[in-house]
Structures are given as C-alpha cells and as structure tokens.
Protein backbone atom coordinates (compact mmCIF):
# COMPACT_ATOMS: atom_id res chain seq x y z
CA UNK A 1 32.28 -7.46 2.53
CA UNK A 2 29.37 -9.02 1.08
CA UNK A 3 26.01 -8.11 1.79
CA UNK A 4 22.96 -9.45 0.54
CA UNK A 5 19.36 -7.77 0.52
CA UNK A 6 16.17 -8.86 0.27
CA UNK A 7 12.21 -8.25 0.10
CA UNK A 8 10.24 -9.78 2.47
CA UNK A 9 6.88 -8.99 0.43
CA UNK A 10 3.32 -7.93 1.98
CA UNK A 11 1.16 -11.23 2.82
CA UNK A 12 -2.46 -10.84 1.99
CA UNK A 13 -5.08 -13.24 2.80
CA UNK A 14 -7.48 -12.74 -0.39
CA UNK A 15 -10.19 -14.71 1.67
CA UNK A 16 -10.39 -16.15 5.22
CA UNK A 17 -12.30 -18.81 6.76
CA UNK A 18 -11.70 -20.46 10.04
CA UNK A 19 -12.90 -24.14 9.93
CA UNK A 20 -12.37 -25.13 13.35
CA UNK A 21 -10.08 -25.16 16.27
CA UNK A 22 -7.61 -27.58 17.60
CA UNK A 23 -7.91 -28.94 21.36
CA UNK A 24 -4.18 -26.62 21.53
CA UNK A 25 -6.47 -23.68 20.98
CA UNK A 26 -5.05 -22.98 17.16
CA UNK A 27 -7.74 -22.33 14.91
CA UNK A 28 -7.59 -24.11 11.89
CA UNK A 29 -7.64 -22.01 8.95
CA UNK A 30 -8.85 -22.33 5.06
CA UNK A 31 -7.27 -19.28 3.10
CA UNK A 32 -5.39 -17.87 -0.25
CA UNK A 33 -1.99 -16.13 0.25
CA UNK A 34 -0.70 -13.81 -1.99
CA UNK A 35 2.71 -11.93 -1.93
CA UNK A 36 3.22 -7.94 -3.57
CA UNK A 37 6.26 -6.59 -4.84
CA UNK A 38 6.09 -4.10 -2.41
CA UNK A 39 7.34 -5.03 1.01
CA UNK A 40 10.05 -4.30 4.22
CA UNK A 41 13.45 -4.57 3.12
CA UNK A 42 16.37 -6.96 5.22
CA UNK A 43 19.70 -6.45 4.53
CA UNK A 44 22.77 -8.67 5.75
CA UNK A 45 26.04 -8.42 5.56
CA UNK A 46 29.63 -10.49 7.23
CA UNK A 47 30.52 -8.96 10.51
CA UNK A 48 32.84 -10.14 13.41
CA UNK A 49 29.30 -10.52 15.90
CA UNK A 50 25.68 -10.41 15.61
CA UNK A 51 23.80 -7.11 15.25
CA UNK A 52 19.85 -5.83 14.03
CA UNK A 53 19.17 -2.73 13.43
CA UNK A 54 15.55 -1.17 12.60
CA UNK A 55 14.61 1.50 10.65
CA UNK A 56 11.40 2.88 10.19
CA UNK A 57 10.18 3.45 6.69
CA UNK A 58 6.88 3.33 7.08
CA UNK A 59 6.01 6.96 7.36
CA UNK A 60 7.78 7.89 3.77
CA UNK A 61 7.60 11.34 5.13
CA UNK A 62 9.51 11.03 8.38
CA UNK A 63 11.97 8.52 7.76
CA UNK A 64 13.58 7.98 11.05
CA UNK A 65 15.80 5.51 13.04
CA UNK A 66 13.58 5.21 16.05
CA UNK A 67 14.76 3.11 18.63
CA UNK A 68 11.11 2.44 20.90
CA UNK A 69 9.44 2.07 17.44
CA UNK A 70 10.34 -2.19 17.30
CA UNK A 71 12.73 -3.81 19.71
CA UNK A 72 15.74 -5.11 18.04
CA UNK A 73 16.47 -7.85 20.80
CA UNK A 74 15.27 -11.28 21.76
CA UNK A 75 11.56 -10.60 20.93
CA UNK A 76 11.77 -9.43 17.48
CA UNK A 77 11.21 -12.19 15.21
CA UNK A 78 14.24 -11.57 13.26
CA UNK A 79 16.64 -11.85 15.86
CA UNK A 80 14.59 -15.33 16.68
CA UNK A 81 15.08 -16.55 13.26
CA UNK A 82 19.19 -15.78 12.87
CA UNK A 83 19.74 -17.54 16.42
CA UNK A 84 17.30 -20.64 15.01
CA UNK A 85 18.73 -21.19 11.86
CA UNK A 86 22.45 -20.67 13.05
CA UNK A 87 21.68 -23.50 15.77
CA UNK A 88 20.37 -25.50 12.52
CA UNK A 89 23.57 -24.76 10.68
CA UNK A 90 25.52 -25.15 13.32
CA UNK A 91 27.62 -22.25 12.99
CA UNK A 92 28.00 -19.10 15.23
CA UNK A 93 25.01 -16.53 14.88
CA UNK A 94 27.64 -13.41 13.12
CA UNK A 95 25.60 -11.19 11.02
CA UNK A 96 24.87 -7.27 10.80
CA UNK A 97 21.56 -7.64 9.88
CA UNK A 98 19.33 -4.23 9.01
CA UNK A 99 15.37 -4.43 9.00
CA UNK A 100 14.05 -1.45 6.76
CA UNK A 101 10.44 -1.71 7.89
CA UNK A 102 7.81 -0.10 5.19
CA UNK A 103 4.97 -2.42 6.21
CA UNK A 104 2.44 -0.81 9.54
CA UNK A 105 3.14 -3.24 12.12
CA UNK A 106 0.14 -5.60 13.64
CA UNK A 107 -1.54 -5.03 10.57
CA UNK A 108 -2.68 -8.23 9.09
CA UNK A 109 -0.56 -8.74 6.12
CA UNK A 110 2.67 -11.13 7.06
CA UNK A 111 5.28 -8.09 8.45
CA UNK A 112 6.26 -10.22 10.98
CA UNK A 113 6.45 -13.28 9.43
CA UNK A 114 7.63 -12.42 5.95
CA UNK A 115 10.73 -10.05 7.40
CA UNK A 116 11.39 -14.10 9.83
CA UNK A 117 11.27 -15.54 5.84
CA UNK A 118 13.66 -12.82 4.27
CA UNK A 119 15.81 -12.97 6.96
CA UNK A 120 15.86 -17.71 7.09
CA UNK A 121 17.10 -17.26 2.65
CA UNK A 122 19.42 -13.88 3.29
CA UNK A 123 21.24 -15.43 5.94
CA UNK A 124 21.66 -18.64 4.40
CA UNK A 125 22.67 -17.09 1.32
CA UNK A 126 25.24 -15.07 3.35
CA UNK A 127 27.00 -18.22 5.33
CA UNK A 128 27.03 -20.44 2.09
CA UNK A 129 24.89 -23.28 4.04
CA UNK A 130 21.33 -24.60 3.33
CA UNK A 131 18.84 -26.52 5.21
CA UNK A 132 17.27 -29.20 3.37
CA UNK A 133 13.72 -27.87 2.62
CA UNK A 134 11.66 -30.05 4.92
CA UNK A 135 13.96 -28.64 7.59
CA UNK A 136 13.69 -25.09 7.11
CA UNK A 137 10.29 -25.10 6.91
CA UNK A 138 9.94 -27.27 9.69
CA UNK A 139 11.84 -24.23 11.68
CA UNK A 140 10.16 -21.92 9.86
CA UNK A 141 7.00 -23.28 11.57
CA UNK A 142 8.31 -22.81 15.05
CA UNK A 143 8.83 -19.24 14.14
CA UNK A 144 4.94 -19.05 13.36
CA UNK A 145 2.49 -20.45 11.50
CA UNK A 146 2.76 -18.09 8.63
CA UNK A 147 6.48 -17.78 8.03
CA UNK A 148 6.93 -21.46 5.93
CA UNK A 149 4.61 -19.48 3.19
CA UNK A 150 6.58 -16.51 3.36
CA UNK A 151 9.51 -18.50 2.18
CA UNK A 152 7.83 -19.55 -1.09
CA UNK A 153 6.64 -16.02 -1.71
CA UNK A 154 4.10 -16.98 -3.97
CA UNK A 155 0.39 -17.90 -4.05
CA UNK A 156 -0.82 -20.22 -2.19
CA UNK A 157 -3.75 -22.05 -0.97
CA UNK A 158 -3.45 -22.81 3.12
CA UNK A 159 -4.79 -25.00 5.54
CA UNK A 160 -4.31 -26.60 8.81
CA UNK A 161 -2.75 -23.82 11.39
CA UNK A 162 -0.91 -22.31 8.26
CA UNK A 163 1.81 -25.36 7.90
CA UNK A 164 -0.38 -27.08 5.04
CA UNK A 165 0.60 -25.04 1.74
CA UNK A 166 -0.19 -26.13 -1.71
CA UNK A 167 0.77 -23.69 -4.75
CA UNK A 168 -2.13 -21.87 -5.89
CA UNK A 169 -3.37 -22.58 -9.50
CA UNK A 170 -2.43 -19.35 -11.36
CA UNK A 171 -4.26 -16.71 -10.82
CA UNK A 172 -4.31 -13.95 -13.02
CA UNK A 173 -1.92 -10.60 -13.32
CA UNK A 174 -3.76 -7.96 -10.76
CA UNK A 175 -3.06 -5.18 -9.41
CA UNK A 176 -3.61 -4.37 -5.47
CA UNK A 177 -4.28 -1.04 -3.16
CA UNK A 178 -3.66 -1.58 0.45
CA UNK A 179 -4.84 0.84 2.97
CA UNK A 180 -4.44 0.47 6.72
CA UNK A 181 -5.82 3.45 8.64
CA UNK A 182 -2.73 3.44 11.03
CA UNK A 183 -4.38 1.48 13.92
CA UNK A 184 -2.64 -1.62 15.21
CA UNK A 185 -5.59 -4.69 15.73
CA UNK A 186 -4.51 -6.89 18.01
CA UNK A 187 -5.03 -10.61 16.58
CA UNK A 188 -5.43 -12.34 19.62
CA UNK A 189 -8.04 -10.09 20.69
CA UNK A 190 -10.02 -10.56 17.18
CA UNK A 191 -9.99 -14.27 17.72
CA UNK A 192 -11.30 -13.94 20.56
CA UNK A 193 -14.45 -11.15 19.70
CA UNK A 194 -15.06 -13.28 16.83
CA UNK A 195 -18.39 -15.14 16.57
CA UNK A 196 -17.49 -19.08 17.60
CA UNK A 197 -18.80 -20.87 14.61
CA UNK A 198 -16.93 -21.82 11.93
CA UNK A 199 -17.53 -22.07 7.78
CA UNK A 200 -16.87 -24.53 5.30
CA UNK A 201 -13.34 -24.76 3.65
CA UNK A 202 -13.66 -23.39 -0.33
CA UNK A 203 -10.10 -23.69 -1.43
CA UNK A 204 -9.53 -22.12 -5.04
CA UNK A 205 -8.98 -25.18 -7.27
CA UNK A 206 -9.68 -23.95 -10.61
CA UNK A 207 -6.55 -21.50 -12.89
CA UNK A 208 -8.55 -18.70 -13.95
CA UNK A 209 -6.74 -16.39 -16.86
CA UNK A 210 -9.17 -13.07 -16.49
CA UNK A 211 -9.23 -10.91 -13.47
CA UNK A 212 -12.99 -11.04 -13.17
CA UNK A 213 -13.71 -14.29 -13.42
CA UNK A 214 -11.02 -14.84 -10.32
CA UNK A 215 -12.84 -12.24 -8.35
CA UNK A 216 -16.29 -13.34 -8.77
CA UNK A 217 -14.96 -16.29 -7.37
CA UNK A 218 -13.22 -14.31 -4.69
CA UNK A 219 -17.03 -12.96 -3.87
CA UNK A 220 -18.28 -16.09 -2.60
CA UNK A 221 -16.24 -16.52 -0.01
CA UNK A 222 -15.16 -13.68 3.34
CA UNK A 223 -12.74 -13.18 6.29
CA UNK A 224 -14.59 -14.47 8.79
CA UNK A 225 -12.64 -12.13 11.55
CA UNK A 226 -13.36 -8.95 9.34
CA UNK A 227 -16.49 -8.28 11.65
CA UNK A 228 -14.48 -9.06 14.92
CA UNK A 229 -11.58 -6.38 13.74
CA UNK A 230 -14.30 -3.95 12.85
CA UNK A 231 -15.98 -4.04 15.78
CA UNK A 232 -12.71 -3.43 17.70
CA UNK A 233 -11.38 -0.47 15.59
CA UNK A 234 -14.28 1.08 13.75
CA UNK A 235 -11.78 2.37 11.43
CA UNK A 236 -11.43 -0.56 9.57
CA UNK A 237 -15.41 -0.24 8.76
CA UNK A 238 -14.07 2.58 7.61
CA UNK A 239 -11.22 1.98 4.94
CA UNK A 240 -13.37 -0.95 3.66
CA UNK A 241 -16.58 1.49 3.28
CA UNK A 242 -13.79 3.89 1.42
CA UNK A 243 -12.79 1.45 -1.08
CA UNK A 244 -16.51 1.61 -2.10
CA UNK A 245 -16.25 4.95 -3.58
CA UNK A 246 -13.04 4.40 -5.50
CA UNK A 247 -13.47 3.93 -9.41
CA UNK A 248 -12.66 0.70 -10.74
CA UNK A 249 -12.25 -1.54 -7.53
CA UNK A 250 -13.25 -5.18 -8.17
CA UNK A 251 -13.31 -6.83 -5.03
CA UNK A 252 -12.61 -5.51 -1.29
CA UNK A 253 -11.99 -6.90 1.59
CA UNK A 254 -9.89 -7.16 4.74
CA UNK A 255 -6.87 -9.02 5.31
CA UNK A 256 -5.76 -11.53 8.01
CA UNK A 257 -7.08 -10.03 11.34
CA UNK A 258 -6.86 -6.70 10.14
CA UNK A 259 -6.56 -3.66 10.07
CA UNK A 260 -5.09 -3.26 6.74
CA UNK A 261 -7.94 -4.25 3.84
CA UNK A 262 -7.19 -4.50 0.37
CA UNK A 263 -8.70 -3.58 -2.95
CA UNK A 264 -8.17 -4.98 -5.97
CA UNK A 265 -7.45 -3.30 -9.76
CA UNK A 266 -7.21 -4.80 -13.19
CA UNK A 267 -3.80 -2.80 -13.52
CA UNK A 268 -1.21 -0.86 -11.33
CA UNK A 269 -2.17 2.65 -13.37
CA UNK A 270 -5.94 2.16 -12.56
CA UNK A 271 -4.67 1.07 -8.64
CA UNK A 272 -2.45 3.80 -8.44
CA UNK A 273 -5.30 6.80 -9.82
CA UNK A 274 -6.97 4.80 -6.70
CA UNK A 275 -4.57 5.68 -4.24
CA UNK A 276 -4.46 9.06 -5.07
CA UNK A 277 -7.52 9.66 -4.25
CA UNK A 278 -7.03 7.83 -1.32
CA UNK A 279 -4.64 9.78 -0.04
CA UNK A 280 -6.33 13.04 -0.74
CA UNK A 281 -9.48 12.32 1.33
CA UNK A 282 -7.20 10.79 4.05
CA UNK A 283 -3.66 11.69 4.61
CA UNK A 284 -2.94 10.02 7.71
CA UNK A 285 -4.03 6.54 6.22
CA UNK A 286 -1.37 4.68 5.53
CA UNK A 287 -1.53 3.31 1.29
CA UNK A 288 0.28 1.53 -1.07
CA UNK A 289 -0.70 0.11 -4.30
CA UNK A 290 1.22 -2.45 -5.74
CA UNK A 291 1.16 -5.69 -7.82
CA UNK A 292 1.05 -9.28 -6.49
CA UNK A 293 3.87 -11.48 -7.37
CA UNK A 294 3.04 -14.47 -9.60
C-alpha cells in the first residue's frame, strides 16, 4: 500500500507586531514567517476507514505512544483537516494517518497549524485529487489563520489575520536554535495580558544576501506579545535572558505568543556548539537547532 510522509516544519515568527483589531475580535497582525527543516512528522497511508494515531516524539528520551498526551478525535486539527478536505474532494474520508509529534505543543511556532498543512498536501497526494489553490487555501483558512502559510512552507511576509501572504524577498542562509522551557503559554490568555495599543506595520521589503545585515534589520522591529507571555510564565524571561550568554547569537527573540524563543546563528555548527551548551545548563529545556528552509 502506498504511504506517503511528510514534514510539517517549525513556524517561527522572526518579528511580531499587532496593528490593530477587527470589530470580530481578530487582531490584525504584521509579521515574517519562516519554516526549519526540523519539524513533526505525518504519515498516510490507503486503508479501508479513517484512523490518527499520535506519537509523542518530543521527549527524544522517552519516546512513547501516550494516549492523554493529544486527542486523536474530533478536536485535533488533523482529524479536522482530513474530514474538510475529503468534503472538498468529495470522496469518503479513508486514511490511516500517523502524527509523529517532535514539536512542544502550545508553543508558539505553527505545531498545530503546520501538522493541519502536512496533513491538506499528504492526503491529497494520497487520493490522487487536488483543490485548485484558491480553494485549499481558502479551507486552509477555516482551519486557522496560520495553516494557508504552512502550505507554502517558505518565507513569508503576513498580514491581515494571517490570510494575507506575500513571499518574502530572500533572506539569507541562517541557521536557528529554538528553546522552549517546556511550559505551554496559552495564546488567548497572552492576547489578552497584552498592553492594548498597537505598532506600526514594518514589513521586510528589501533581499538582503548577508546574515547581518538581515538581522540588524530584524533589530528594529519586536513581538509585541513577548512581554505579555513573559509576564505569564517567567520562564520565557528566562530562555530569552539565556540566549544572552551563548557565543555567537545574532539576534533573539520570542516567537508567536510564546513560549518557545529563538536564536539565530550564521551556521548550523556554530547553532549546534549553542545548543550544547544549552542543554548542559538546562536539561529539562526542550532545544533544537536547525536551519530555516529557503
């Protein structure tokens, strides 16, 4: 039988601003995704009815099948988005799907909505049928406002409530170290600590070829929930304080609503002689240092 497997890569937010809100209660957003190699892993494969299993990866050191770690019913997103796109298709919803999850979960980069993207181009892939584009990331949109970007899997610069992408100029090769202090930050709740006012957009227009020239411009802009997150788990203050003290890291910062932050490294050697040291000073951190996809 065939089966077909795919990445669905770490989303970072390199900078955040909120601009404003809509009367819906969205926030409008002003932001630069980037995708890493590194990432949870779905698998599908041809089966006579519809089935998910999860796996957590995440601890490398305890890799278990743990059933209360993420439902596999209804409310997990990937279940959402093989019903939804088999409605599209029109075709019966038949699929053993398998979600390998290596990403902490409420964490700020995409897990969620990038394992919704894997699983919209695996499954297509798998029943030989396509939506036309404007229609799968029209659905991909009612799966959430980040899950039309993880589709493209590539940079891009966002706006609106996440629907309005336009691919990034190129940025340069970089290498990235994320670090999440295993403590789930609840986005909703960050919104809602945040500050209510609201910065200008400063969308990334210009290609830059050199790493430091793209992070100096990275250092004139923020995440403007990074103090919110903080002030709800301290031990984000923490990780970003941390990145401080490592050799070699360009620009920090946190991504999404937290709680993982991210540093970045002109090179996966000089990222990875990061994480090592990471990892010494605090083993129960969860790291990984990878490089973002161009």
């Amino acid at each position: 039988m065939e089966k077909i497997q795919i990445t669905a890569p770490a989303k970072v937010n390199l900078y955040l601003h909120v601009v404003g809100k809509r009367q819906d209660g969205y926030h409008l957003l002003d932001s630069l995704f980037v995708f890493t190699e590194f990432g949870d892993v779905i698998s599908v494969e041809e089966s006579d009815s519809f089935s998910l299993e999860v796996i957590n990866s995440i601890n490398k050191n305890n890799i278990t099948k743990d059933e209360t770690f993420l439902s596999n019913g209804p409310d997990n997103i990937v279940y959402k988005a093989a019903f939804a796109l088999a409605n599209k298709l029109n075709v019966e919803c038949k699929a053993k799907i398998v979600l390998e999850k290596k990403l902490p979960l409420a964490s700020g980069i995409g897990g969620g909505s990038t394992d919704a993207g894997a699983t919209l181009i695996a499954l297509q892939k798998l029943w030989k049928k396509e939506l036309e584009k404007e229609e799968l990331m029209k659905l991909a949109l009612e799966l959430g406002a980040d899950v039309p970007s993880c589709i493209e899997k590539k940079p891009v610069q966002v706006s609106g409530i996440g629907e309005v992408l336009e691919v990034a100029k190129k940025i340069p090769n970089m290498s990235i170290l994320l670090v999440n202090p295993n403590k789930p930050v609840s986005t909703p709740l960050v919104f809602k600590t945040r500050k209510p006012v609201f910065s200008k957009p400063m969308p990334l227009t210009m290609a830059y070829s050199s790493v430091f020239e793209f992070v100096n411009q990275l250092k004139l802009r923020h995440n403007d929930l990074e103090n919110a997150a903080c002030e709800l788990e301290p031990s984000v203050r923490e990780v970003l304080n941390y990145f401080d003290k490592t050799e070699n890291c360009l620009f920090r910062a946190m991504s999404g609503s937290g709680g993982t932050c991210f540093g970045i490294y002109k090179d996966i050697e000089t990222a990875n002689l990061a994480k090592e040291r990471v990892c010494k000073a605090h083993p129960h951190w969860w790291v990984e240092a990878t490089n973002i996809l161009q």
